[in-house]
Protein backbone atom coordinates (compact mmCIF):
# COMPACT_ATOMS: atom_id res chain seq x y z
CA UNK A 1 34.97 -19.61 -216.63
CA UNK A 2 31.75 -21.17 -217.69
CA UNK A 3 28.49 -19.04 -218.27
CA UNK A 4 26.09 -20.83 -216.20
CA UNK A 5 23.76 -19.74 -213.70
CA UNK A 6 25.36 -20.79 -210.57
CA UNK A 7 23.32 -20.77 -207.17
CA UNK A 8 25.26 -20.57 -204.22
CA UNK A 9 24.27 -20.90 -200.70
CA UNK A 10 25.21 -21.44 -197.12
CA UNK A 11 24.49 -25.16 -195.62
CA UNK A 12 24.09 -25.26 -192.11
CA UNK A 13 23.44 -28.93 -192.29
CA UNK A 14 27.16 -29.09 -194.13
CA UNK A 15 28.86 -26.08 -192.93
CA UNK A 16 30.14 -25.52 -195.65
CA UNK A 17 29.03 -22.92 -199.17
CA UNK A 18 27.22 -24.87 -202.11
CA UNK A 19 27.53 -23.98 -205.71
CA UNK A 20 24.31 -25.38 -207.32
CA UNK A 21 23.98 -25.16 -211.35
CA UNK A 22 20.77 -25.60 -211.94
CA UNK A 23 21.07 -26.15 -215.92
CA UNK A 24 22.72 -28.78 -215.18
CA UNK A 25 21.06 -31.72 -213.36
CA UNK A 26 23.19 -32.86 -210.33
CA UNK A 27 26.15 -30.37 -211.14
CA UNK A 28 27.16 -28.72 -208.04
CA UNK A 29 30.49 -28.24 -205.68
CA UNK A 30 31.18 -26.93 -202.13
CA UNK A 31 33.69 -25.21 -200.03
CA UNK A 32 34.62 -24.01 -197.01
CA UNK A 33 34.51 -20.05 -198.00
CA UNK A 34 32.48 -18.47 -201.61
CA UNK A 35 35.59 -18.28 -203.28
CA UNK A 36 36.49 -22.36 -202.89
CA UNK A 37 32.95 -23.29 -203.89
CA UNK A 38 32.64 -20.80 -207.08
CA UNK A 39 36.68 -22.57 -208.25
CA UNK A 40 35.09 -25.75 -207.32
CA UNK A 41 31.56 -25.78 -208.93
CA UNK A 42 33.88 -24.26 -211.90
CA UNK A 43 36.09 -27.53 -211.83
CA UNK A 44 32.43 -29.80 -211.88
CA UNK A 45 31.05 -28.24 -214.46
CA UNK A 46 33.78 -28.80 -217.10
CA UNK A 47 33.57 -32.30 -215.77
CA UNK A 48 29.67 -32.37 -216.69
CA UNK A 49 29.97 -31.53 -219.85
CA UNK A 50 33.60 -33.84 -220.62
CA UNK A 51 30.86 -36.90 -219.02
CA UNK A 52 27.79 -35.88 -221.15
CA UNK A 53 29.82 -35.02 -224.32
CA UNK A 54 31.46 -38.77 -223.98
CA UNK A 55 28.15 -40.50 -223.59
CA UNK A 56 26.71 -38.27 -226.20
CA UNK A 57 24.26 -36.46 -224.18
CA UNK A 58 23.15 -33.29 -225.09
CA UNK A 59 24.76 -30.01 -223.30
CA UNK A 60 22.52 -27.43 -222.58
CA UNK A 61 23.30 -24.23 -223.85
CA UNK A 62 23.64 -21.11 -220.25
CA UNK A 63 20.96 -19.01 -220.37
CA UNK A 64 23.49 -15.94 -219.34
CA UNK A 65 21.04 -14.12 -217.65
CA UNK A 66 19.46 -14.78 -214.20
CA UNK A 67 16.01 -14.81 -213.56
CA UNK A 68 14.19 -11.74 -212.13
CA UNK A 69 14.68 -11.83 -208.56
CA UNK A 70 18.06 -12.90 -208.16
CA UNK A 71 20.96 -10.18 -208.15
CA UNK A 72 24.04 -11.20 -210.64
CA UNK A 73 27.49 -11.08 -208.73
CA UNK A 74 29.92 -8.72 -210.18
């Protein structure tokens, strides 16, 4: 499990739950319930960083902590 700050929201447009990471630019996932998106999003983010470590792009260290406002899941 990755230490990113992971968004994740319910798309009407979609119907379906979106796992957004916003350190990572264009990095997200979806799935039918929370669960599916959170093992998916999980899935695209070790593909980000395979794709940026074999063009030799830098990866951005997670912050670990989210920003005030937002309640960390548990």
């Amino acid at each position: 499990m990755y230490k990113y700050v992971i968004i994740l929201y319910w798309s009407e447009e979609d119907s379906v739950f979106i796992a957004d990471v916003p350190e990572l630019p264009g990095c997200m996932a979806h799935g039918d319930t929370q669960q599916d998106a959170l093992h998916n999003v999980n899935d695209a983010i070790g593909l980000w960083i395979d794709t940026a470590r074999e063009f030799g792009n830098p990866v951005p260290e997670p912050k670990g902590e989210p920003s005030s406002g937002t309640t960390p899941l548990s």
